[in-house]
Protein backbone atom coordinates (compact mmCIF):
# COMPACT_ATOMS: atom_id res chain seq x y z
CA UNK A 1 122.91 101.36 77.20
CA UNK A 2 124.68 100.44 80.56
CA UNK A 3 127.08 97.20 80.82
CA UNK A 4 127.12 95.02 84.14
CA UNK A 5 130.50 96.85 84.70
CA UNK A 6 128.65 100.49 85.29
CA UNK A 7 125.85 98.48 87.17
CA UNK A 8 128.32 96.76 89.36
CA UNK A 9 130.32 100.08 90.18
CA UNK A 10 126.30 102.04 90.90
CA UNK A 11 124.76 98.80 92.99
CA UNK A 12 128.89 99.37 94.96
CA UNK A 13 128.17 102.92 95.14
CA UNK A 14 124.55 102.29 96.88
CA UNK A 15 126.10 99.46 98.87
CA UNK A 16 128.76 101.55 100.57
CA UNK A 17 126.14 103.96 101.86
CA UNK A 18 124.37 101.13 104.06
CA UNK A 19 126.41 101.63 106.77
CA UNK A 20 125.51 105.51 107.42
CA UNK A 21 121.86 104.57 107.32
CA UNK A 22 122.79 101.56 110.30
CA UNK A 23 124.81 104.47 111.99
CA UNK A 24 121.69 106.61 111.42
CA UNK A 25 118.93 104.40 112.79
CA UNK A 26 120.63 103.80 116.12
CA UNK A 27 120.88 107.97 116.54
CA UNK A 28 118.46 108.89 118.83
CA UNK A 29 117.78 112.32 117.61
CA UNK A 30 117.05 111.03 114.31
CA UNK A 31 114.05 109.30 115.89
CA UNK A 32 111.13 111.31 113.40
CA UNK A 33 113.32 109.91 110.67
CA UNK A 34 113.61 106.18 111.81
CA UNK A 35 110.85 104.89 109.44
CA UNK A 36 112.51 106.57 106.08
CA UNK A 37 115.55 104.82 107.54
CA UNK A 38 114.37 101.68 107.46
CA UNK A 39 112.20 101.57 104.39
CA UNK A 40 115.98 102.80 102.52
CA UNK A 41 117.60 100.03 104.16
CA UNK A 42 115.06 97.65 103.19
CA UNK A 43 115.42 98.94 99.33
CA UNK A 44 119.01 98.88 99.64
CA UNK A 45 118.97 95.00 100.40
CA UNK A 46 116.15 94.54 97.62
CA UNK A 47 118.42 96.16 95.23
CA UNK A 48 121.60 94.32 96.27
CA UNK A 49 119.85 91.03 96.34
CA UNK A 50 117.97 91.30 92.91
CA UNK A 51 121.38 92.28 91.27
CA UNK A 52 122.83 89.40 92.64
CA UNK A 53 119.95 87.31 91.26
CA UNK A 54 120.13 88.90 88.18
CA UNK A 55 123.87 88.36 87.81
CA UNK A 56 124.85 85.52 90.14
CA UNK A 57 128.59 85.77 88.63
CA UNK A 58 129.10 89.45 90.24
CA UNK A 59 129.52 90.73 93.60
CA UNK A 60 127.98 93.60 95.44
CA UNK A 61 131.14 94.76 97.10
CA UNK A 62 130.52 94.68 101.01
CA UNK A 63 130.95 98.34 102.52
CA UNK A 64 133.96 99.98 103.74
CA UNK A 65 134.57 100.48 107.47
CA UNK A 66 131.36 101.60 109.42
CA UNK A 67 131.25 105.47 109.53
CA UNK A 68 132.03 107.35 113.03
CA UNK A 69 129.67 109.85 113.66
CA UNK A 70 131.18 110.85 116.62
């Protein structure tokens, strides 16, 4: 069985991979891709919110600095 400790470090994990997708969906050769983009992004908030619904006394640590892709 898994504590809110490993679930908090898993939902961080997730979290910290938003910001590639926002890098992703503005890349305009990833254009055949941009729905799978958004419907992951759209996940990734459902995730992050229903953790913090489900335990209002944790955080879903915000990402790191936006990735360059340049």
């Amino acid at each position: 069985m898994m504590d809110v400790q490993d679930l908090q470090v898993r939902v961080d994990r997730v979290a910290s991979k938003r910001a590639l997708l926002l890098q992703f969906q503005i890349d305009p050769t990833l254009q055949s891709l941009s729905l799978d983009i958004e419907q992951a992004l759209l996940e990734m908030d459902d995730l992050m919110a229903e953790f913090g619904r489900t335990f209002p006394n944790e955080v879903v640590s915000p990402p790191t600095k936006p990735i360059d892709l340049a």
